[in-house]
N, C-alpha and C. Protein backbone atom coordinates (compact mmCIF):
# COMPACT_ATOMS: atom_id res chain seq x y z
N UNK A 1 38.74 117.87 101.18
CA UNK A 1 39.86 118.50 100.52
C UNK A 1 41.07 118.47 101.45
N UNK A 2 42.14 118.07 101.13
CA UNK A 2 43.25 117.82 101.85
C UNK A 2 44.24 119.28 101.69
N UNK A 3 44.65 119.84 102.35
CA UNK A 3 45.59 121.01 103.08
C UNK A 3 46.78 120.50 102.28
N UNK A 4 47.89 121.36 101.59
CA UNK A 4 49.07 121.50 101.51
C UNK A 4 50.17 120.46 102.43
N UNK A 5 49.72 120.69 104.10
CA UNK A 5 50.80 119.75 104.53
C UNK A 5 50.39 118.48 104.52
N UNK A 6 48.78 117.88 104.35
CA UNK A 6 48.84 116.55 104.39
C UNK A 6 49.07 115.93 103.15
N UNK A 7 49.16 116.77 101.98
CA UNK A 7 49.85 115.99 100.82
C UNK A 7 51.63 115.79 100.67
N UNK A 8 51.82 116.78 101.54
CA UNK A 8 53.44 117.37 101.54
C UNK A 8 53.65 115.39 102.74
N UNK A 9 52.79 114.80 103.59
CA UNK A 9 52.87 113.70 104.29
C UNK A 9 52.72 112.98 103.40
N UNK A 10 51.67 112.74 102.40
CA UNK A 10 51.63 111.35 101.48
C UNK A 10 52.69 111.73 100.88
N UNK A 11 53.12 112.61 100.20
CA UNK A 11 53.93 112.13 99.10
C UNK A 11 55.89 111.97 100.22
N UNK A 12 55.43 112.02 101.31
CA UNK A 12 56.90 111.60 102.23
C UNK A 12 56.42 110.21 102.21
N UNK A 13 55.39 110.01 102.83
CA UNK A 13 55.23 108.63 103.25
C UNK A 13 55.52 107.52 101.77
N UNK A 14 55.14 108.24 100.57
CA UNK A 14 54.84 106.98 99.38
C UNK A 14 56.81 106.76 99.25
N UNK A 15 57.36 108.48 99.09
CA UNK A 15 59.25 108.56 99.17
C UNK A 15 59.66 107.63 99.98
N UNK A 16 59.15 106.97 101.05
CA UNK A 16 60.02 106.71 102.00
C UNK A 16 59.78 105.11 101.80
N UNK A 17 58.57 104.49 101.37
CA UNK A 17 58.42 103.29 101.21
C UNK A 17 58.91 102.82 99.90
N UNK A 18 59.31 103.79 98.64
CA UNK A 18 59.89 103.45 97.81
C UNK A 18 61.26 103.28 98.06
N UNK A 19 61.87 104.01 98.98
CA UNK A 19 63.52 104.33 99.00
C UNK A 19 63.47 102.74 99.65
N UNK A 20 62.79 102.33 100.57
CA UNK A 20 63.00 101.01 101.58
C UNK A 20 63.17 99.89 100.65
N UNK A 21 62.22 99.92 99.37
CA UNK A 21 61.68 98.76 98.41
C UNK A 21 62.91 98.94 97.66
N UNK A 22 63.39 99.89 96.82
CA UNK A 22 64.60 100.31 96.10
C UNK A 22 65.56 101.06 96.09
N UNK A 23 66.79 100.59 96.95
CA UNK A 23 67.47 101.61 97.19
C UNK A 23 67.91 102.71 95.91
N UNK A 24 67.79 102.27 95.06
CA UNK A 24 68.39 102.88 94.16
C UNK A 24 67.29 104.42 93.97
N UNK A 25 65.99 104.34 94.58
CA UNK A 25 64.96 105.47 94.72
C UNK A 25 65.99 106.96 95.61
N UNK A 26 67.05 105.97 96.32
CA UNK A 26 67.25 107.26 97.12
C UNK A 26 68.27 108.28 96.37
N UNK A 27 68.74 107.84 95.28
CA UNK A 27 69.81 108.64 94.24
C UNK A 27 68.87 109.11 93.50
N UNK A 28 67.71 108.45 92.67
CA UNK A 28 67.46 109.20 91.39
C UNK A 28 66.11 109.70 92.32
N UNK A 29 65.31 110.35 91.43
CA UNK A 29 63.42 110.69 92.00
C UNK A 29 62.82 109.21 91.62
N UNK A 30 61.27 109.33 92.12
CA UNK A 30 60.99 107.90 91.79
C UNK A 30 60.11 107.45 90.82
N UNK A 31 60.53 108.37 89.95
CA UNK A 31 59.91 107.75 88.61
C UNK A 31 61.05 106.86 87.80
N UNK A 32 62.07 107.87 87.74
CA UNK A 32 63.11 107.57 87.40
C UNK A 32 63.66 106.06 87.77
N UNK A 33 63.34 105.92 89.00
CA UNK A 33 63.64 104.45 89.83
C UNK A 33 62.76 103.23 89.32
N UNK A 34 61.63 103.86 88.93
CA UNK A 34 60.63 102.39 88.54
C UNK A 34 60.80 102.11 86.78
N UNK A 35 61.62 103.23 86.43
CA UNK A 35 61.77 103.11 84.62
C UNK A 35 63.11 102.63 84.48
N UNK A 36 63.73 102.14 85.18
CA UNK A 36 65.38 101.43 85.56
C UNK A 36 65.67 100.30 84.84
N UNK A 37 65.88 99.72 83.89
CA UNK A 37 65.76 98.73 83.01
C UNK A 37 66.64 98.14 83.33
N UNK A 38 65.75 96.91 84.17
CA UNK A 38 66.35 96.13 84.96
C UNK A 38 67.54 94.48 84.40
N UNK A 39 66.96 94.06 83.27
CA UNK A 39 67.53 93.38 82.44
C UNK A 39 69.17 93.83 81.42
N UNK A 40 68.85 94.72 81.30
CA UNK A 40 70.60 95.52 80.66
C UNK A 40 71.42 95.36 81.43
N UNK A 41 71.02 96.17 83.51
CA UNK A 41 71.79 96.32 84.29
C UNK A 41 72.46 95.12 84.63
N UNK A 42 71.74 93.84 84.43
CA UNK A 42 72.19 92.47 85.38
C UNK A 42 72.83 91.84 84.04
N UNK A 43 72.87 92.08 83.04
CA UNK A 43 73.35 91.46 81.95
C UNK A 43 75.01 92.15 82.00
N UNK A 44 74.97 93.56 81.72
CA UNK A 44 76.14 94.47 81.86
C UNK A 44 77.14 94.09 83.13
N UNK A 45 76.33 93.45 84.49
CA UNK A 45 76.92 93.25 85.56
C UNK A 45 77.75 91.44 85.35
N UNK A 46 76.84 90.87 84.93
CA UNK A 46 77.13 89.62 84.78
C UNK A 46 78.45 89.42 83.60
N UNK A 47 78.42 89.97 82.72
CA UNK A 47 79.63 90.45 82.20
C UNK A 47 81.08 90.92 82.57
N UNK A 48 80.72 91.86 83.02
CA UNK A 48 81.73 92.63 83.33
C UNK A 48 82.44 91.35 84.94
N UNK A 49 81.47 90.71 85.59
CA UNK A 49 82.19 89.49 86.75
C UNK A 49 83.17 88.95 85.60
N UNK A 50 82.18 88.25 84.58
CA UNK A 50 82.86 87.34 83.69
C UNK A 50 84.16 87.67 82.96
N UNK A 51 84.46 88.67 82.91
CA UNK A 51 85.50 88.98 82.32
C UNK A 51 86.71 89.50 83.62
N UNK A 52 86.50 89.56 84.52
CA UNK A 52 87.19 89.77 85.77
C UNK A 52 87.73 88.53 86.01
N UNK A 53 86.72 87.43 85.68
CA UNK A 53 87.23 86.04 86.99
C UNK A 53 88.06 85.17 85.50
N UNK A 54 87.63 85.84 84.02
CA UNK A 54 88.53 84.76 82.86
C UNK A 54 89.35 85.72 82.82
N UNK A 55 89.60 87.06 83.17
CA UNK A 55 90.72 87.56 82.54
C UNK A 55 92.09 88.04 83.45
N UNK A 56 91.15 88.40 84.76
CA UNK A 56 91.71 88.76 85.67
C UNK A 56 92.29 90.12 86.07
N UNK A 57 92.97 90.28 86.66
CA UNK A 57 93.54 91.65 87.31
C UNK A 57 95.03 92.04 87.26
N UNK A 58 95.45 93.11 86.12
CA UNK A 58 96.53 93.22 86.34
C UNK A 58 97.39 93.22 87.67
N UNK A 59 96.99 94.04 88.46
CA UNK A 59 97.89 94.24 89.96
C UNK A 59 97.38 93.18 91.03
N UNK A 60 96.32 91.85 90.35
CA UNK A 60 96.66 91.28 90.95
C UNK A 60 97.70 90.01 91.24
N UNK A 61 97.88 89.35 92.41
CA UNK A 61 99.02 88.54 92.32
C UNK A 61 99.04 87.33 91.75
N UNK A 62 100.47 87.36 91.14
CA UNK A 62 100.45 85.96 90.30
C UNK A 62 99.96 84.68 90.63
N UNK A 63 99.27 83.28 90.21
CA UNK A 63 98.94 82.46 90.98
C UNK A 63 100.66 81.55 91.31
N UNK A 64 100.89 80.99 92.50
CA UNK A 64 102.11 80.43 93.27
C UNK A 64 102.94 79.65 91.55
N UNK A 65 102.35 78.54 90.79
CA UNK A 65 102.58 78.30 90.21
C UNK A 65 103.42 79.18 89.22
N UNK A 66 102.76 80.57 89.06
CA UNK A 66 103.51 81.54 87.81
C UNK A 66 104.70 81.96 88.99
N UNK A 67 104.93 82.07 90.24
CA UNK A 67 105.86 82.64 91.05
C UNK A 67 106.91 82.26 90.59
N UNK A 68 107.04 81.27 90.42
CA UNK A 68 109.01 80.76 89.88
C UNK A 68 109.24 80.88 88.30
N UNK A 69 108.46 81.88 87.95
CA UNK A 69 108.55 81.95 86.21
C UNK A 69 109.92 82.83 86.15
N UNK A 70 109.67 83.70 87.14
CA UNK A 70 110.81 84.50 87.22
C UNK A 70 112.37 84.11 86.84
N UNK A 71 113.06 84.98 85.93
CA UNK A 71 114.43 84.65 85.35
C UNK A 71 115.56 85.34 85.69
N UNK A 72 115.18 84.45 87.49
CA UNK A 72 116.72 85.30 88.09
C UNK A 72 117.16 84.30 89.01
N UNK A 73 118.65 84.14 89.26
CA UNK A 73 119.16 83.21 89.99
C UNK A 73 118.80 83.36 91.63
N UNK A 74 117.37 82.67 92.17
CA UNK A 74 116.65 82.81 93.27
C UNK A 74 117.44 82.72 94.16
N UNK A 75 118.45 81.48 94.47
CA UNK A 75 119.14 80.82 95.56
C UNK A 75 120.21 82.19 95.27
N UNK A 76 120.72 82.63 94.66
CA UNK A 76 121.99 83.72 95.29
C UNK A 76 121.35 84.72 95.28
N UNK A 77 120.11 85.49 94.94
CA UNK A 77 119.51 86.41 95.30
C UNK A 77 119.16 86.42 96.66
N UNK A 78 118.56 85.35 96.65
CA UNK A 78 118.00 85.03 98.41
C UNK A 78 119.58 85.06 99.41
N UNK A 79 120.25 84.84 99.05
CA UNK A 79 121.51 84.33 100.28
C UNK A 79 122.33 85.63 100.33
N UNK A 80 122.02 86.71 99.22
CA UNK A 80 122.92 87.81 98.99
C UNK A 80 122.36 88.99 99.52
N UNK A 81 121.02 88.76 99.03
CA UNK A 81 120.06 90.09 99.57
C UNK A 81 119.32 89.65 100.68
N UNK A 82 119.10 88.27 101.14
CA UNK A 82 117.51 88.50 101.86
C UNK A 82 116.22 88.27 101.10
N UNK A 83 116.03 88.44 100.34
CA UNK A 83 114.52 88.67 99.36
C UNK A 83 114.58 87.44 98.74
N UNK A 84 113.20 87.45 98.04
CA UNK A 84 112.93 86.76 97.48
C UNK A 84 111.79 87.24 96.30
N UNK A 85 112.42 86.86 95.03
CA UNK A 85 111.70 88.22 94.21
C UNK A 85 110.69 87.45 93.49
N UNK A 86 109.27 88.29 93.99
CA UNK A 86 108.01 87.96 93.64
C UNK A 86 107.80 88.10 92.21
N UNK A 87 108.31 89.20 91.68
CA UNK A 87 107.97 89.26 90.55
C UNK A 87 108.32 90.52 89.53
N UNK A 88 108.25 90.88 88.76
CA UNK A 88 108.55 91.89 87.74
C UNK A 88 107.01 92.18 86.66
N UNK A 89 105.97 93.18 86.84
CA UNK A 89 105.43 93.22 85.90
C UNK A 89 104.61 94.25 85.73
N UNK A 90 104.44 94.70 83.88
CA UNK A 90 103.56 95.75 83.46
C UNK A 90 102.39 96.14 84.20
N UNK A 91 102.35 97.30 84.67
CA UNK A 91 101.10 97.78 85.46
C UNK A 91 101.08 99.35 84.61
N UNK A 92 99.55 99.64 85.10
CA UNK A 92 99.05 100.86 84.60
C UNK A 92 99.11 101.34 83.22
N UNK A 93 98.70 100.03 82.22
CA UNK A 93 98.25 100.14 80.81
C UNK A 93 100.01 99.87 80.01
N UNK A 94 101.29 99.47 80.79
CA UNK A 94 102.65 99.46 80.03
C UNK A 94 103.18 100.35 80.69
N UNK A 95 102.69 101.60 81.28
CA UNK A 95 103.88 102.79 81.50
C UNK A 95 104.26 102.61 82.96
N UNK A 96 103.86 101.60 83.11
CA UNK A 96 105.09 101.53 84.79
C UNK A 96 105.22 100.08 85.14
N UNK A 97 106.27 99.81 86.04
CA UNK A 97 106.91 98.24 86.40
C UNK A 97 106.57 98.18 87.48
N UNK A 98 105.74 96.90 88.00
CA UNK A 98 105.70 96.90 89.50
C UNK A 98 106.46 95.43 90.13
N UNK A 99 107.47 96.07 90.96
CA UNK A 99 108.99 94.93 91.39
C UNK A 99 107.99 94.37 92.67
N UNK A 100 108.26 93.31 92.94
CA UNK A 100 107.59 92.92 93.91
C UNK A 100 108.48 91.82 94.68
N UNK A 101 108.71 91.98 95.50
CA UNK A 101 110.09 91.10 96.99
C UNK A 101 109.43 90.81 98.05
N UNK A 102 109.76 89.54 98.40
CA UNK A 102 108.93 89.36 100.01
C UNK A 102 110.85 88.91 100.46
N UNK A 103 110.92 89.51 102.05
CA UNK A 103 111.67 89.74 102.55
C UNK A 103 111.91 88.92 103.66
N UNK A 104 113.67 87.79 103.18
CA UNK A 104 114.04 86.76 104.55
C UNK A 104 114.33 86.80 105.25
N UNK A 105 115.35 87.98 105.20
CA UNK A 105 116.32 88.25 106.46
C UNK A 105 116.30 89.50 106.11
N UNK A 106 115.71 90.33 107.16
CA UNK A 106 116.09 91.85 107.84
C UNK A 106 116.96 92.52 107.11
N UNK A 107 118.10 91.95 107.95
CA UNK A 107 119.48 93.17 107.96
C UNK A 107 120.16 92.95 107.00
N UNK A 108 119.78 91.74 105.80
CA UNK A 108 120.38 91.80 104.61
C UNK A 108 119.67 92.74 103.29
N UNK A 109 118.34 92.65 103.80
CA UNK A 109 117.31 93.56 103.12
C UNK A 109 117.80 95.15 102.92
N UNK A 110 118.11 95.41 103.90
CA UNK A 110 118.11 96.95 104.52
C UNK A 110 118.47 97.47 103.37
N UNK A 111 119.57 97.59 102.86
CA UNK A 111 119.94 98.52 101.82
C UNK A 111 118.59 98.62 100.24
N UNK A 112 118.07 97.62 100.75
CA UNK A 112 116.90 97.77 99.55
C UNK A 112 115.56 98.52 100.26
N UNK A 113 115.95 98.89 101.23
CA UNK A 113 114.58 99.62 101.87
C UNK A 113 115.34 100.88 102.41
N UNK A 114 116.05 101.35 102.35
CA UNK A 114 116.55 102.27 102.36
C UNK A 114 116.46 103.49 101.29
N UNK A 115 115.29 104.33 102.16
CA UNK A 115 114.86 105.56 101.26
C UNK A 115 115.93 106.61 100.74
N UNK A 116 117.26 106.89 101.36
CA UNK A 116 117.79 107.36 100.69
C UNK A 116 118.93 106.99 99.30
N UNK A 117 118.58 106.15 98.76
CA UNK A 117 119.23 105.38 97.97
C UNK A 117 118.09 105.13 96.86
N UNK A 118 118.17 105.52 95.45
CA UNK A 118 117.30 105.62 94.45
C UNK A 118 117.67 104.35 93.61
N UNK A 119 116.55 103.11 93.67
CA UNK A 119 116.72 102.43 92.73
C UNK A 119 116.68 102.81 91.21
N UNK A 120 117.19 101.94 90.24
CA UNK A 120 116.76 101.59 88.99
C UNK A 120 116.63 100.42 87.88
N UNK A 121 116.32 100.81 86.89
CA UNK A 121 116.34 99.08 86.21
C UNK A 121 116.81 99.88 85.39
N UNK A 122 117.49 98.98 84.62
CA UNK A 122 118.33 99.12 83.48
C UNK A 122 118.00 98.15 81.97
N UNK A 123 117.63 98.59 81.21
CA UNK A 123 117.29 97.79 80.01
C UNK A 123 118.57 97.85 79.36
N UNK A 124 119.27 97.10 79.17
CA UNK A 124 120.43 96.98 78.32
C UNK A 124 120.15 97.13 76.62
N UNK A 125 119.39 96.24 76.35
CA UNK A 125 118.82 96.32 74.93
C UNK A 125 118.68 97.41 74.39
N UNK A 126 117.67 98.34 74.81
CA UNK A 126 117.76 99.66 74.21
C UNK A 126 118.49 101.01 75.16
N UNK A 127 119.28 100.28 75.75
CA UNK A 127 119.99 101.51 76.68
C UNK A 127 118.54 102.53 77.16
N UNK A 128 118.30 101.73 78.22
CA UNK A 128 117.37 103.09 79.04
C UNK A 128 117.25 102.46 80.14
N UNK A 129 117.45 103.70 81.13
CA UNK A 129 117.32 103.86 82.57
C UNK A 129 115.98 103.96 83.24
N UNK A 130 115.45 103.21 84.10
CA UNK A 130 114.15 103.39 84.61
C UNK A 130 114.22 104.04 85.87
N UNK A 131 113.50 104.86 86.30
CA UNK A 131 113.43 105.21 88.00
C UNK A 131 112.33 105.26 88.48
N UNK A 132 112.11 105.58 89.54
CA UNK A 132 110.63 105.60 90.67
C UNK A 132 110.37 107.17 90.01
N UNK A 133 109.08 107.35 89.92
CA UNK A 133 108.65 108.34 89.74
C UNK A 133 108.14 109.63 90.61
N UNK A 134 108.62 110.58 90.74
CA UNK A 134 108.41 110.92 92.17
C UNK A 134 107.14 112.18 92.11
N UNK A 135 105.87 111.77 92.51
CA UNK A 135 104.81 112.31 92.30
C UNK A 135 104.44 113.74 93.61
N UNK A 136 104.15 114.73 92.90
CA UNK A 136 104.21 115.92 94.05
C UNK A 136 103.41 115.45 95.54
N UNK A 137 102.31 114.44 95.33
CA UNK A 137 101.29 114.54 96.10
C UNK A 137 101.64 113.00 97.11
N UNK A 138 102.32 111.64 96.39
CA UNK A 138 102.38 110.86 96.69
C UNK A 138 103.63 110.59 97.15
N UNK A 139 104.74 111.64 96.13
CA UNK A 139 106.50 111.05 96.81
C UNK A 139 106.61 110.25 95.82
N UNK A 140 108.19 109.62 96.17
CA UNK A 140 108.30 108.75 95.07
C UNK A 140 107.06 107.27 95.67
N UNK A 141 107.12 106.43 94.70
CA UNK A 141 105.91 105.48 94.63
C UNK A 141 107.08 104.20 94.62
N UNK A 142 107.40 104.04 96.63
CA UNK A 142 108.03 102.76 96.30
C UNK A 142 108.09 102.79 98.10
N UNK A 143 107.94 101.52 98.94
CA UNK A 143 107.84 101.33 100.26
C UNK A 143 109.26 101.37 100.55
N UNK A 144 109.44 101.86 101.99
CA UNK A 144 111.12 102.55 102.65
C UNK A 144 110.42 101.41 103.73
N UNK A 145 112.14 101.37 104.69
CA UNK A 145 111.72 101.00 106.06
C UNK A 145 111.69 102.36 106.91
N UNK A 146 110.50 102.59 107.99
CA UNK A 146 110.65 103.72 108.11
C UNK A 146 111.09 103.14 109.42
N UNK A 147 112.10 104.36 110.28
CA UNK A 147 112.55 103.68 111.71
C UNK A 147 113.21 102.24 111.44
N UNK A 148 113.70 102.48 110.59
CA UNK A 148 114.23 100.71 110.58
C UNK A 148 113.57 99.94 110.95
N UNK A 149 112.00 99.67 110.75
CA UNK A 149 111.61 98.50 111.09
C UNK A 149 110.97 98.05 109.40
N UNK A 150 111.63 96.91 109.74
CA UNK A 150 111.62 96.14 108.23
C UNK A 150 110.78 94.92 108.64
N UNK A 151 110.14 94.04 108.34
CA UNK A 151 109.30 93.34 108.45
C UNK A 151 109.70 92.08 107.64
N UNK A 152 109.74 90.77 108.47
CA UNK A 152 110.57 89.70 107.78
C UNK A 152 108.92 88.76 107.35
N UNK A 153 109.17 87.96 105.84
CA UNK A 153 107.73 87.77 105.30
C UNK A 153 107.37 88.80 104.84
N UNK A 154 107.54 89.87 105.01
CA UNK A 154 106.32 90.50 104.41
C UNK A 154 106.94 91.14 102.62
N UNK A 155 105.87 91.38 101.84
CA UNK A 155 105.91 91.89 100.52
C UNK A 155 106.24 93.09 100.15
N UNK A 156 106.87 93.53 99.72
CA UNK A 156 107.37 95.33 99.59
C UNK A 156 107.41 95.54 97.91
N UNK A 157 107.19 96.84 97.46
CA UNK A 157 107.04 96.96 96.31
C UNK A 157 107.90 97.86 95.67
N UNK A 158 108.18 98.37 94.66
CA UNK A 158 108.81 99.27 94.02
C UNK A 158 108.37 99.50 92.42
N UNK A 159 108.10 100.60 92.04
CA UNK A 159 106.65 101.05 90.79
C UNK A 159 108.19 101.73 90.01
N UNK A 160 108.19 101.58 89.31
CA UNK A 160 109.08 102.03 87.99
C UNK A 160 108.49 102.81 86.58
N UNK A 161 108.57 104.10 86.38
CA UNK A 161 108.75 104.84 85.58
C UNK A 161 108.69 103.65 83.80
N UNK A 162 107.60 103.48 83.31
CA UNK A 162 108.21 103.23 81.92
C UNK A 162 107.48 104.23 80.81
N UNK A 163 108.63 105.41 80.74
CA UNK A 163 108.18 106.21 79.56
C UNK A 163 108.15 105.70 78.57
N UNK A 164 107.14 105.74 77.15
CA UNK A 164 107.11 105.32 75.85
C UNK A 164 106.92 104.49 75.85
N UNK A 165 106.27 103.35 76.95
CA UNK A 165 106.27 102.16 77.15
C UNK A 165 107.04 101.41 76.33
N UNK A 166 108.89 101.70 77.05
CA UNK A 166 109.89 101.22 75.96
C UNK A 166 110.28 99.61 76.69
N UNK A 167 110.10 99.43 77.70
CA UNK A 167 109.88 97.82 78.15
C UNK A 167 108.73 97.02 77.68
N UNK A 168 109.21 96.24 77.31
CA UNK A 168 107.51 95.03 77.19
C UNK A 168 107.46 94.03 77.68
N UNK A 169 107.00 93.05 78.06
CA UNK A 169 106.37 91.91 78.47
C UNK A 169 107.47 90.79 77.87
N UNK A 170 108.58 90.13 78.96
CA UNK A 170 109.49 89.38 78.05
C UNK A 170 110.90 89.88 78.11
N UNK A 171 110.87 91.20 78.48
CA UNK A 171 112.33 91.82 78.44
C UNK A 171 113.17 91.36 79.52
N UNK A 172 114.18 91.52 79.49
CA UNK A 172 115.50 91.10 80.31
C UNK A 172 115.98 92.45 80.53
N UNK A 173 115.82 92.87 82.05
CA UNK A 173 116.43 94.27 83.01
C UNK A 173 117.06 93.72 84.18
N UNK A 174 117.70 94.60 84.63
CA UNK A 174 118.91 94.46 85.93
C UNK A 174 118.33 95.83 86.75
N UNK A 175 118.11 95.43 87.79
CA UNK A 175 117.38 95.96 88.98
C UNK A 175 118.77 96.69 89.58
N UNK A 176 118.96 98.07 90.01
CA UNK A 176 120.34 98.69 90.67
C UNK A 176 119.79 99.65 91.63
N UNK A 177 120.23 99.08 92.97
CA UNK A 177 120.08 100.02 94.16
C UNK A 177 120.88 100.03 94.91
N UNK A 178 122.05 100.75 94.77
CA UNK A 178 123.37 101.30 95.28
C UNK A 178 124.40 99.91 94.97
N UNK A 179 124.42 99.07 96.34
CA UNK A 179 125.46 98.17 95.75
C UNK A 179 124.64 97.22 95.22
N UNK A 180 123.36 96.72 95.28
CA UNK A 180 122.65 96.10 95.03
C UNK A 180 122.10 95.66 93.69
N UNK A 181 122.92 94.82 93.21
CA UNK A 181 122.32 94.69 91.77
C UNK A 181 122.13 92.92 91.48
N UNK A 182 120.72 92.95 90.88
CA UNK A 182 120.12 92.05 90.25
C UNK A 182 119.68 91.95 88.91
N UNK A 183 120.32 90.77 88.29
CA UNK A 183 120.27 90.91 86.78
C UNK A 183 119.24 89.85 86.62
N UNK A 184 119.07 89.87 85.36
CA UNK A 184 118.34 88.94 84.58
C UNK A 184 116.64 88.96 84.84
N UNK A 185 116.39 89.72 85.89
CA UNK A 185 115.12 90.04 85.63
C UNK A 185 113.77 89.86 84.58
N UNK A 186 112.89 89.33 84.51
CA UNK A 186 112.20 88.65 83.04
C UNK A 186 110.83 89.52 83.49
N UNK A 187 110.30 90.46 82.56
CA UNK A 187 109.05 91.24 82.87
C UNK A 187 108.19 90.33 82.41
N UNK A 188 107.01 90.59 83.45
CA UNK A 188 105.89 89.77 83.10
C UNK A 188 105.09 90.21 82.65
């Protein structure tokens, strides 16, 4: 007859060779682990890749080819501001714009990284003003140079406010940050 603690040992020892065999033993108990219906899970998984790699990722980046889709005069943007504008497009289901600039020259940049100066876009079409949204926990939701160090190459972003999701996919906005204005903008 086996004592209380040497069963309290088998049933560690059988826990511990199941958790090794299936990790998934160490979340649920291990019954639960061997009744895991293993065919749904890899079907549901294999899916859900498949629709990632045909459909893709909103926030992720355009492929180089879609980069010059953009409908703004590049060469005087670039020679006026510095930048070079990556892109314009719907993020977070329609209700916000994400501006995207990789940056040529520094000290022509500056005024666009300059946190005290509140961008906006401007939809002419239906007269409405867009701004950065300024979240209690996060601030507004748009990269500053902090210390003036601005970073030449590199990508900087700016997230835009779209209430009523009154922009769509196709629209023509003008980007305004103090003296800084860029028209013709084409949302993607």
């Amino acid at each position: 007859m086996t004592g209380p603690t040497d069963r309290a040992r088998t049933v560690a020892k059988r826990t511990h060779r199941e958790k090794a065999l299936n990790p998934m033993a160490f979340a649920m108990r291990p019954r639960q682990a061997r009744r895991l219906p293993l065919r749904p899970a890899l079907a549901g998984l294999a899916l859900a890749t498949a629709a990632l790699q045909l459909g893709g990722c909103a926030s992720a980046p355009a492929p180089l080819a879609a980069a010059g889709a953009v409908q703004t005069e590049q060469p005087a943007v670039e020679t006026t501001y510095g930048i070079r504008v990556e892109g314009l497009r719907l993020s977070a289901a329609g209700s916000m714009l994400d501006f995207r600039y990789r940056v040529l020259d520094a000290s022509k940049a500056a005024p666009l990284l300059n946190g005290k100066v509140q961008p906006f876009l401007l939809d002419e079409a239906r007269s409405a003003r867009l701004g950065v949204p300024d979240t209690p926990v996060l601030g507004r939701i748009r990269q500053t140079a902090r210390n003036n160090n601005i970073r030449t190459d590199h990508t900087y972003f700016v997230m835009f406010g779209n209430p009523g999701k009154a922009v769509q996919s196709g629209d023509k906005v003008t980007l305004l940050l103090g003296e800084v204005k860029i028209t013709d903008l084409v949302v993607r």
